[in-house]
Protein backbone atom coordinates (compact mmCIF):
# COMPACT_ATOMS: atom_id res chain seq x y z
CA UNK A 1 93.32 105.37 137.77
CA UNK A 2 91.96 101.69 137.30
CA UNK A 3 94.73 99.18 136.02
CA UNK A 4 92.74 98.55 133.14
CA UNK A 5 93.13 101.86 131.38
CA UNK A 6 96.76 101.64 131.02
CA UNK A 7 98.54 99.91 128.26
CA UNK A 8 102.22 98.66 128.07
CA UNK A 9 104.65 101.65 127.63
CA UNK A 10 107.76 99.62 126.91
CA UNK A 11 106.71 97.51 124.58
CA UNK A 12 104.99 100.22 122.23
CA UNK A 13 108.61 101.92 122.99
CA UNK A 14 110.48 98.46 121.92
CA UNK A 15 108.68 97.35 118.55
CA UNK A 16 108.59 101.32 117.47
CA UNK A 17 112.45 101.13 117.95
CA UNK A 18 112.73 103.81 120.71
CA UNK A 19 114.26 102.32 123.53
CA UNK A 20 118.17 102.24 124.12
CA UNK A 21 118.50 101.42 127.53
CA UNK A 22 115.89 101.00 130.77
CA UNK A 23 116.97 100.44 134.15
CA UNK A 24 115.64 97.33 135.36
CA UNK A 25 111.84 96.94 137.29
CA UNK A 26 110.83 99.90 134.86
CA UNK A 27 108.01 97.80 132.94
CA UNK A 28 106.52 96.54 136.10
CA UNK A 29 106.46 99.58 137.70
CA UNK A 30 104.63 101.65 135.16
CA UNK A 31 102.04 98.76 135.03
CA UNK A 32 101.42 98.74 138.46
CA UNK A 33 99.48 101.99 138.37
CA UNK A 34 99.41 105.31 136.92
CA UNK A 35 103.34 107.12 137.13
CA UNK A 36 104.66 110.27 136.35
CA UNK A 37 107.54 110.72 134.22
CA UNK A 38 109.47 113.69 132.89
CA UNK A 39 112.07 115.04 129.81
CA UNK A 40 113.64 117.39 129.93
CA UNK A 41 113.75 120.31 126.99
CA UNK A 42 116.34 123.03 126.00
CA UNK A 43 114.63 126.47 125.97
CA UNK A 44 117.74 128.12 123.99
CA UNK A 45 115.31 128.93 121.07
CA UNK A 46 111.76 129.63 120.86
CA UNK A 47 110.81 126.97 118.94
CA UNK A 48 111.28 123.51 118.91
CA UNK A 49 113.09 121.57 116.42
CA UNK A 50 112.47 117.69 114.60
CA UNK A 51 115.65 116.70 116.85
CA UNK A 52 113.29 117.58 119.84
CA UNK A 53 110.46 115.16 118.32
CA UNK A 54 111.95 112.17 119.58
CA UNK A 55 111.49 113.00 123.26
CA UNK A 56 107.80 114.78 122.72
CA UNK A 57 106.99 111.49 121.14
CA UNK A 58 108.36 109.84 124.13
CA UNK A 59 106.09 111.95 126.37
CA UNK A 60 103.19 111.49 123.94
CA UNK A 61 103.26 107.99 123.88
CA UNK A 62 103.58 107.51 127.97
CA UNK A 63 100.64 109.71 128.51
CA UNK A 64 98.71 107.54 125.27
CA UNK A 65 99.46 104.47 127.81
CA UNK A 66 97.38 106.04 130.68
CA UNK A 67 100.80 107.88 132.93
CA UNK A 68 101.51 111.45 133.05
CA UNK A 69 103.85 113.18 131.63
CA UNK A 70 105.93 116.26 132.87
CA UNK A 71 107.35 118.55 130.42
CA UNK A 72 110.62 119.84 132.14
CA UNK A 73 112.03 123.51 130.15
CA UNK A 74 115.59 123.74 131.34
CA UNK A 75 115.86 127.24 132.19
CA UNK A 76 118.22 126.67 134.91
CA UNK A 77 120.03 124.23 133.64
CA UNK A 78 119.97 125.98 130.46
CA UNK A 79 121.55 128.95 131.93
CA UNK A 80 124.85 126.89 132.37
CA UNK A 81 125.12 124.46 129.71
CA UNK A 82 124.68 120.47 129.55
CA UNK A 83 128.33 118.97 128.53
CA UNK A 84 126.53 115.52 127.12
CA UNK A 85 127.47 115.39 123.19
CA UNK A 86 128.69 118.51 123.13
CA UNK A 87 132.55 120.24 123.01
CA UNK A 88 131.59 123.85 123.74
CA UNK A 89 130.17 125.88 126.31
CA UNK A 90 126.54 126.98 125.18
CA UNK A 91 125.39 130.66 125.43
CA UNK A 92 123.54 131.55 128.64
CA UNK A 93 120.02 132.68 128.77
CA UNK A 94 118.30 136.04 130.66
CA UNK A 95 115.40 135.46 132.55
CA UNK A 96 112.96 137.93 129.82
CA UNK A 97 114.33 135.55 126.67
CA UNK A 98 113.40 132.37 128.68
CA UNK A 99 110.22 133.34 129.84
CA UNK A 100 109.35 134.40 125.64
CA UNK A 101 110.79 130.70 124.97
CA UNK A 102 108.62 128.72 127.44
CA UNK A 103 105.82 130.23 126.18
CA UNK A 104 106.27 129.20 122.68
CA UNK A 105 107.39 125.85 123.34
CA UNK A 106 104.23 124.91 125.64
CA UNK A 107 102.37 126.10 122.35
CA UNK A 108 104.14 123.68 120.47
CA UNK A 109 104.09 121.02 122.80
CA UNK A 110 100.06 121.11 123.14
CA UNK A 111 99.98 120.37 119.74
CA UNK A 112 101.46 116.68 120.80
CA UNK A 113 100.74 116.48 124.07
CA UNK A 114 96.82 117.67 126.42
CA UNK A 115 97.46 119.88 128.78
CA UNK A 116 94.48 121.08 129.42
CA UNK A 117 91.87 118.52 130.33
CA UNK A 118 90.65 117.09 133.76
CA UNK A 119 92.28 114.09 133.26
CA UNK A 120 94.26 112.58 135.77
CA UNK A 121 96.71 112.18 133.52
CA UNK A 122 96.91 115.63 131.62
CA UNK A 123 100.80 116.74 131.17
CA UNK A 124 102.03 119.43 133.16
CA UNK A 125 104.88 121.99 132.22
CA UNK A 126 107.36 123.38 134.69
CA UNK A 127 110.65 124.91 134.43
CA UNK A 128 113.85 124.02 137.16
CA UNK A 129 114.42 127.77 136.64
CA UNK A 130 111.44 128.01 138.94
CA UNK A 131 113.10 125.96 142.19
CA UNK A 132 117.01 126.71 141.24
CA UNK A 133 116.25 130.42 141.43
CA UNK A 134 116.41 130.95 145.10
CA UNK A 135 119.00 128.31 145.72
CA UNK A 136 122.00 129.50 147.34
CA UNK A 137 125.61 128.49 146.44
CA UNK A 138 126.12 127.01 149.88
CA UNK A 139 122.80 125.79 150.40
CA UNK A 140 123.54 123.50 147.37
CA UNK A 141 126.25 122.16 147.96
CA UNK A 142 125.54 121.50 151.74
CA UNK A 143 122.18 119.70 150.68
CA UNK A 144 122.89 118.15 147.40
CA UNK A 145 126.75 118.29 146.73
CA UNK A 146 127.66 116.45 149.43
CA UNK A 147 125.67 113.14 148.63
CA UNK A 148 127.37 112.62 145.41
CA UNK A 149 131.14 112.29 145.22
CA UNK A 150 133.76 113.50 142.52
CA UNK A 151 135.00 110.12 141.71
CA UNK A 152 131.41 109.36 141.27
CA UNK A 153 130.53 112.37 138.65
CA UNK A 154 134.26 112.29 136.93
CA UNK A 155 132.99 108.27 135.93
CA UNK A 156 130.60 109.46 133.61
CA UNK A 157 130.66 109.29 129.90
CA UNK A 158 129.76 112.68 129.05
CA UNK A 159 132.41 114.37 131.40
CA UNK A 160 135.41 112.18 130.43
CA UNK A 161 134.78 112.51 126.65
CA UNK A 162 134.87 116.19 127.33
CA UNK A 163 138.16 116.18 129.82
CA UNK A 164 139.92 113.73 126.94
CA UNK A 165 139.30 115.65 123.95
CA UNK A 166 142.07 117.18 121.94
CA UNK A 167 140.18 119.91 120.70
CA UNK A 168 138.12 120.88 123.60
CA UNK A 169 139.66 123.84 126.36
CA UNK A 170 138.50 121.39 129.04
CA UNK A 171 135.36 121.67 131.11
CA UNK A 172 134.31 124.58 133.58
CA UNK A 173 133.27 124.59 137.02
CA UNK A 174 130.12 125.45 136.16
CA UNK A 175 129.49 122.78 133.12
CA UNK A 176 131.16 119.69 135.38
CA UNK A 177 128.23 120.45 138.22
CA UNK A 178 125.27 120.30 135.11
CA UNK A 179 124.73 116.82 136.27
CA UNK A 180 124.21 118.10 140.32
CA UNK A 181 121.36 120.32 139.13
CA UNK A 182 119.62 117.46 136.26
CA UNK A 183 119.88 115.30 139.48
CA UNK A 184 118.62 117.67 141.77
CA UNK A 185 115.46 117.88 139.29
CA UNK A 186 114.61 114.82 139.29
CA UNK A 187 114.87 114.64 142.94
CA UNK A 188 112.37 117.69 143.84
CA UNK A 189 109.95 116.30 141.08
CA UNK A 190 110.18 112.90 142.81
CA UNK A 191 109.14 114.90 146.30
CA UNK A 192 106.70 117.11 145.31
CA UNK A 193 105.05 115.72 142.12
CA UNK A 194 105.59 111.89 142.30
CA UNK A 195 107.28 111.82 139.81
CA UNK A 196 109.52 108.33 139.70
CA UNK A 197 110.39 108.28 135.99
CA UNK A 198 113.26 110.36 134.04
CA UNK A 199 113.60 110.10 130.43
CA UNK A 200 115.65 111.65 127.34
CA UNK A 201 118.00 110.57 124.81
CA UNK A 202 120.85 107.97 125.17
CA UNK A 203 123.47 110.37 125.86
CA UNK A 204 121.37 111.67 128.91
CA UNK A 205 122.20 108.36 130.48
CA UNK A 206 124.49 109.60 133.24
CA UNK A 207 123.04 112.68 133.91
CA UNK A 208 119.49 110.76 134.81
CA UNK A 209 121.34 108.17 136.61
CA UNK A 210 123.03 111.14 139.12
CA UNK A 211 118.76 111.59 139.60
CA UNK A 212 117.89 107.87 140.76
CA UNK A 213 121.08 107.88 142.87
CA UNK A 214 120.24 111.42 144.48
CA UNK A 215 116.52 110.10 145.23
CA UNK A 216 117.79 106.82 146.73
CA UNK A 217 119.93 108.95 149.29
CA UNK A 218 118.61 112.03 149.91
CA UNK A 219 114.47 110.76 148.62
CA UNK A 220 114.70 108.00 150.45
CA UNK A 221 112.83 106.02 147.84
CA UNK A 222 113.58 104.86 143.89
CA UNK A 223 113.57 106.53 140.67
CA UNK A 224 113.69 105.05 137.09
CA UNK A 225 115.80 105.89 133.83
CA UNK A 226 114.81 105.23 130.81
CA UNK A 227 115.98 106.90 127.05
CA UNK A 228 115.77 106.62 123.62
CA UNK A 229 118.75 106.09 120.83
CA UNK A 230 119.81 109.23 119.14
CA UNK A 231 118.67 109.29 115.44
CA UNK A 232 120.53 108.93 112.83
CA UNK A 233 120.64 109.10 109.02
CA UNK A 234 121.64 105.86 106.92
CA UNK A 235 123.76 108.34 104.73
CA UNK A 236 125.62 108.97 107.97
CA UNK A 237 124.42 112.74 107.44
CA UNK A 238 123.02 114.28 111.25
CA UNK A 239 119.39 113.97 111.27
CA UNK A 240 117.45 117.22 111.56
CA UNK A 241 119.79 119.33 109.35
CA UNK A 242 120.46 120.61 106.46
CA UNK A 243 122.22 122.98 104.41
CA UNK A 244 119.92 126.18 105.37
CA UNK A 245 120.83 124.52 109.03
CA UNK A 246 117.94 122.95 111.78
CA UNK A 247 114.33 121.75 110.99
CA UNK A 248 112.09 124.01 113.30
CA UNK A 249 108.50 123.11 113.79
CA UNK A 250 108.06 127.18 114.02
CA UNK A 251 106.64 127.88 110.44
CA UNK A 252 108.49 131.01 110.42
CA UNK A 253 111.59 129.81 110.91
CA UNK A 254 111.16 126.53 108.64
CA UNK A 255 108.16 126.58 106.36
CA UNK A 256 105.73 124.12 106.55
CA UNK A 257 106.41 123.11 102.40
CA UNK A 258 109.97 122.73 103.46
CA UNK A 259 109.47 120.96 106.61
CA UNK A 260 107.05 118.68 104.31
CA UNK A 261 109.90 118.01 101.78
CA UNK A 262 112.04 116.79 104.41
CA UNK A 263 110.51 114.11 105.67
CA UNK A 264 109.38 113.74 101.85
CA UNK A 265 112.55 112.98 100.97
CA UNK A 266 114.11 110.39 103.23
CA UNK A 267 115.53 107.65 102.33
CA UNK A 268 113.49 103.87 102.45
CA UNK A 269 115.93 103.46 105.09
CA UNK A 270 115.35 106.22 106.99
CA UNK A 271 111.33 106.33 106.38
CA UNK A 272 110.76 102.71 107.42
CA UNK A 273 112.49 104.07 110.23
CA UNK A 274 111.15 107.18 111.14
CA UNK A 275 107.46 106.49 110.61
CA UNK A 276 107.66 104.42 113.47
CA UNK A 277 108.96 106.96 115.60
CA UNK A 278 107.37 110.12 114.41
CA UNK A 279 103.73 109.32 113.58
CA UNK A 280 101.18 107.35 115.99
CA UNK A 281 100.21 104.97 113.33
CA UNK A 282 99.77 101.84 115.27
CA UNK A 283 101.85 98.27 114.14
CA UNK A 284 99.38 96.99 111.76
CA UNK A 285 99.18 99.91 109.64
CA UNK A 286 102.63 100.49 109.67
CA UNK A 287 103.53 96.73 108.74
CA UNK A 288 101.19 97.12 106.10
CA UNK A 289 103.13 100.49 104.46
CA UNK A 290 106.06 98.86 104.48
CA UNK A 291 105.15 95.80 102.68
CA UNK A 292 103.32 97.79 100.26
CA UNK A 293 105.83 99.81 99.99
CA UNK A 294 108.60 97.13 99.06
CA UNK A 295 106.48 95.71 96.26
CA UNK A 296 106.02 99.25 94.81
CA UNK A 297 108.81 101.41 95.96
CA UNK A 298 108.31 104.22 92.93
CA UNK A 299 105.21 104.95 95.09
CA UNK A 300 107.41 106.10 97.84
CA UNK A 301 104.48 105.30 100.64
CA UNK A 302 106.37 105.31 103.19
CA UNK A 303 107.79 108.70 102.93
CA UNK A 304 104.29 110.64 101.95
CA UNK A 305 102.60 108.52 104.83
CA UNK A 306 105.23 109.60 106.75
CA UNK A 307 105.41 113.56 105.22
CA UNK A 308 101.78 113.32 106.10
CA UNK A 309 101.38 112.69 109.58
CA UNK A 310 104.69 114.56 110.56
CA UNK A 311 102.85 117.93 108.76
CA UNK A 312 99.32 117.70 109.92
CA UNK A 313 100.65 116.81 113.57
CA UNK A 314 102.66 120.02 113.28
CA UNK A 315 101.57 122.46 111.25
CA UNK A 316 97.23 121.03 110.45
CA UNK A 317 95.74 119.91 108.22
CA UNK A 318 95.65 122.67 105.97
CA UNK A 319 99.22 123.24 105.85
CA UNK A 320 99.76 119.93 104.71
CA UNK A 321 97.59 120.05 101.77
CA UNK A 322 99.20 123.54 100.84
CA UNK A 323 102.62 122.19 100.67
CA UNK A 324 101.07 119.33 98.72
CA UNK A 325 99.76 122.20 96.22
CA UNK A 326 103.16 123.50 96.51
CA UNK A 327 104.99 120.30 95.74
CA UNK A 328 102.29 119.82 92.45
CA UNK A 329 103.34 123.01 91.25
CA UNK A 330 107.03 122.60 91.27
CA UNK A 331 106.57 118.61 90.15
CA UNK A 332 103.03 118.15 88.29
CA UNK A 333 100.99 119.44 86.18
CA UNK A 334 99.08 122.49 87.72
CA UNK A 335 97.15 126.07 86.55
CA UNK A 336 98.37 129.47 86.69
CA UNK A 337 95.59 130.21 88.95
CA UNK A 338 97.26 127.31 91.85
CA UNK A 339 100.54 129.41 91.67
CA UNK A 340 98.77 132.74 92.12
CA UNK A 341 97.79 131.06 95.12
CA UNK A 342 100.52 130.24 96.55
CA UNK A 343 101.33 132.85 99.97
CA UNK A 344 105.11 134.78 99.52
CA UNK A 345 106.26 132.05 102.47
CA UNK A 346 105.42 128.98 100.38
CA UNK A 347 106.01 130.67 97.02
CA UNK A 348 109.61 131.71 98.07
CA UNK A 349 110.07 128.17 99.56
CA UNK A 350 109.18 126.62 96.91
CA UNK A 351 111.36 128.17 94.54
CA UNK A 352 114.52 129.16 96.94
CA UNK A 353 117.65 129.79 95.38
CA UNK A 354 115.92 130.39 91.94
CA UNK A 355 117.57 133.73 90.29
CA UNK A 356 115.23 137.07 90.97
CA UNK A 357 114.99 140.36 88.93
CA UNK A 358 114.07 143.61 90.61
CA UNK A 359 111.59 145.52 88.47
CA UNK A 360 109.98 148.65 89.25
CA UNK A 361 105.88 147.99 89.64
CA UNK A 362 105.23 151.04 87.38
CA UNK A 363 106.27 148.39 84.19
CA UNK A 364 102.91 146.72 85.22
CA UNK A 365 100.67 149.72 84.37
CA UNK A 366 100.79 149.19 80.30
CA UNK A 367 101.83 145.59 80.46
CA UNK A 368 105.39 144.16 80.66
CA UNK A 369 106.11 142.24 77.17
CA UNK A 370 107.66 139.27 76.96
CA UNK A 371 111.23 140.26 75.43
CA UNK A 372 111.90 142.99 78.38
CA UNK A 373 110.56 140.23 80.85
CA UNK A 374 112.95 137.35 79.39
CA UNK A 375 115.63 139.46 78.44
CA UNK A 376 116.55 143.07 78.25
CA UNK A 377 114.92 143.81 81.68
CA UNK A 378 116.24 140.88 83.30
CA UNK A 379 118.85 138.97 81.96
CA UNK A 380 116.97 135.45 82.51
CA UNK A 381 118.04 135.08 78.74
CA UNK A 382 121.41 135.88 77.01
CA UNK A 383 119.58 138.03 74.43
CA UNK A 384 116.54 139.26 72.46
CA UNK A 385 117.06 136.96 69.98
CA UNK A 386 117.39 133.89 72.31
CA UNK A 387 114.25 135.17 74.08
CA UNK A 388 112.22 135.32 70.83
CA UNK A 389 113.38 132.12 69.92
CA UNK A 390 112.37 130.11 72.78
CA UNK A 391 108.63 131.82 72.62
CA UNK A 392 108.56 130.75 68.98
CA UNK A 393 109.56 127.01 70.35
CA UNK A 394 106.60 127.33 72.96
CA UNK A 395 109.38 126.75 75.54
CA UNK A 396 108.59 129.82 78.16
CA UNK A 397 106.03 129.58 80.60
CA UNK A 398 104.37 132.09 82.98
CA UNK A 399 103.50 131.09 86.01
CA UNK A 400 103.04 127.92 84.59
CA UNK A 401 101.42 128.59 81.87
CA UNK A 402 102.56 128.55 77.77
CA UNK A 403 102.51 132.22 76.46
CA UNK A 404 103.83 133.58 73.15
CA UNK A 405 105.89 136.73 72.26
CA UNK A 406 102.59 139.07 72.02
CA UNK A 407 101.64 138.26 75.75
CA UNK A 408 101.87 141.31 78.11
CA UNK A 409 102.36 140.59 81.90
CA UNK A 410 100.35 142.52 83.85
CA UNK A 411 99.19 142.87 87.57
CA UNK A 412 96.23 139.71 87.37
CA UNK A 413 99.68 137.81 86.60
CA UNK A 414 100.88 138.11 90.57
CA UNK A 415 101.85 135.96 93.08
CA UNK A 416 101.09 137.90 96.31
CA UNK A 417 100.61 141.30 94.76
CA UNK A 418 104.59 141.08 93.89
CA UNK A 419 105.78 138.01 92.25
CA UNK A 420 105.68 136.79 88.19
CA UNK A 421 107.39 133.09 88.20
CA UNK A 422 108.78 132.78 84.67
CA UNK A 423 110.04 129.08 83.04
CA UNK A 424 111.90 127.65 80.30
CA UNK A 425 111.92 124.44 79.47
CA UNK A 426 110.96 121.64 82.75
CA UNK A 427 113.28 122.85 85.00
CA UNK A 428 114.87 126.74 84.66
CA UNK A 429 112.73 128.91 86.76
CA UNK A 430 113.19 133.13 87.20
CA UNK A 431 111.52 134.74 89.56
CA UNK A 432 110.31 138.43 88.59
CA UNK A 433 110.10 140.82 91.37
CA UNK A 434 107.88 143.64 91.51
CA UNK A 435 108.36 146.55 94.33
């Protein structure tokens, strides 16, 4: 690849605020000619989640700058457990569960990254599974082991916050050697793919570092380390989380209106922030948002800029605009006929936690009337009286929509052939449900 087509990696890295720490010569050698580089990824779940984003970006970004980039899925190394950041033992994988998870996480990851052209450059996937399956016991630790001492792998951060910790059991055999086999990665990658760059997040540090010193004297030759800081929230809450527990970018397990409303709903902090890291927007349009954004901050640019490209790079375009439908329904102004839209996955996102009746779908046949459907079917209201009341006030909605006492809900009134959504007032929602 010609010099020319490359572009600086660490300085898009530095003004999008996603370097922590580089090991010294890195710049010059990635400008030197085309590199390989890898990160490594946690196959424990079939799908990825936002906390992964940060690395994927990584990758994204090196191969944007002309390099390749390797995707590494841990299966090896996430059959033991990595002790970095963490105080327990993690549970241990079968071979079946992570073949099913490397499948779905290269699907994911060609959303971000190409794969598939005839570029030099196109990213590869592999899995240490692959090379750490036939390695004996003693064949390790005669070939590898021995090059790195105790004194040398007790040093590092990762294993002494584990060994010190009150509320930790300690550290097993099989944890303490994690960084052996990370090292041992980057080593064979070195030899048999070229591959002179490891990167990850800040409190991989150590375990890439046991890499460069493995290829220095077993390679023969120099690797590089390079990571990231780990995100955080400016509310001191852990990025990535929240009540219902981890942001997947697997629309079944997180829908894509939900996954839209988080990043929606970030702080300015955290969105001036984030859109750096997250989205590819380059510096001038991003310097631009946030200026705009501080004169106008009731606009909150940043964050549907930022909702925006996170969406569409994960879930398309289409998604995007649904859970923009979504969001108009539960905030704006919108028509019954834009909730009967709405899929169950969306609808029950949307709504979640709302209060549900179960009503037998034979009530539909002669039309459910609005006193059953408020009240003595349901409960949503205390009593008839309050029901008829609150139609005579014009306060009760269906699906959006102002009915009075006479209206009959019927089957053209469902969401998905099984939901009615029923409202008083702005804000209390019942959700009717027909089986």
């Amino acid at each position: 690849m010609e010099l020319r087509m490359l572009t600086n990696f660490i300085v898009e890295l530095k003004w999008r605020g996603m370097l922590h720490d580089v090991m010294p010569e890195t710049e010059e050698h990635l400008l030197s000619e085309m590199r390989a580089a890898y990160l490594g990824i946690d196959p424990t779940a079939d799908s990825l989640h936002i906390g992964h984003l940060v690395g994927v970006m990584l990758l994204k970004h090196f191969q944007i700058a002309g390099h390749k980039p390797y995707a590494l899925i841990g299966g090896a190394t996430g059959m033991i457990g990595d002790p970095s950041g963490k105080s327990n033992e993690r549970n241990l994988l079968d071979e079946a569960t992570l073949r099913h998870n490397q499948a779905a996480l290269k699907e994911q990851l060609s959303r971000f990254l190409d794969f598939d052209s005839q570029a030099p450059n196109a990213a590869v996937l592999v899995n240490n599974y692959d090379w750490m399956k036939d390695f004996s016991f003693l064949s390790f630790i005669r070939d590898v082991g021995k090059h790195i001492t105790v004194n040398y792998m007790m040093a590092k951060d990762s294993v002494k916050k584990r060994l010190s910790s009150e509320a930790a059991e300690g550290m097993s055999f099989t944890e303490f050697t994690y960084q052996l086999v990370q090292g041992y990665d980057f080593l064979h990658l070195y030899k048999n793919f070229q591959c002179t760059l490891q990167m990850g997040g800040s409190d991989q540090w150590g375990n890439i570092t046991t890499g460069t010193e493995l290829i220095r004297r077993i390679g023969g030759g120099k690797g590089y380390a390079l990571t990231c800081p780990l995100i955080t929230k400016a509310d001191g809450t852990k990025f990535g989380k929240t009540e219902g527990g981890n942001i997947w970018l697997d629309a079944k397990r997180t829908s894509p209106y939900a996954f839209f409303q988080y990043w929606l709903n970030t702080s300015d902090v955290d969105a001036e922030k984030y859109i750096k890291i997250f989205t590819l927007l380059n510096q001038e349009t991003i310097t631009k948002l946030v200026n705009d954004h501080q004169n106008a901050p009731h606009l909150r640019l940043l964050q549907k800029n930022l909702a925006k490209e996170v969406t569409t790079a994960v879930h398309g375009n289409e998604a995007y605009e649904n859970a923009v439908k979504a969001s108009d329904i539960l905030f704006g102004k919108t028509t019954a006929d834009a909730v009967k839209a709405l899929d169950t996955q969306t609808f029950l996102a949307v709504f979640e936690g709302v209060p549900q009746a179960v009503l037998p779908f034979s009530n539909l046949e002669n039309g459910l009337d609005m006193i059953a459907a408020l009240s003595a079917e349901t409960g949503f209201l205390k009593s008839n009286g309050d029901a008829r009341r609150e139609l005579k006030q014009n306060a009760i909605s269906v699906n959006k929509e102002k009915v009075e006492e006479t209206y009959l809900i019927s089957q053209k009134d469902l969401i998905d052939q099984k939901y009615v959504l029923l409202q008083r007032g702005k804000k209390n929602y019942f959700i009717l449900v027909f089986e």
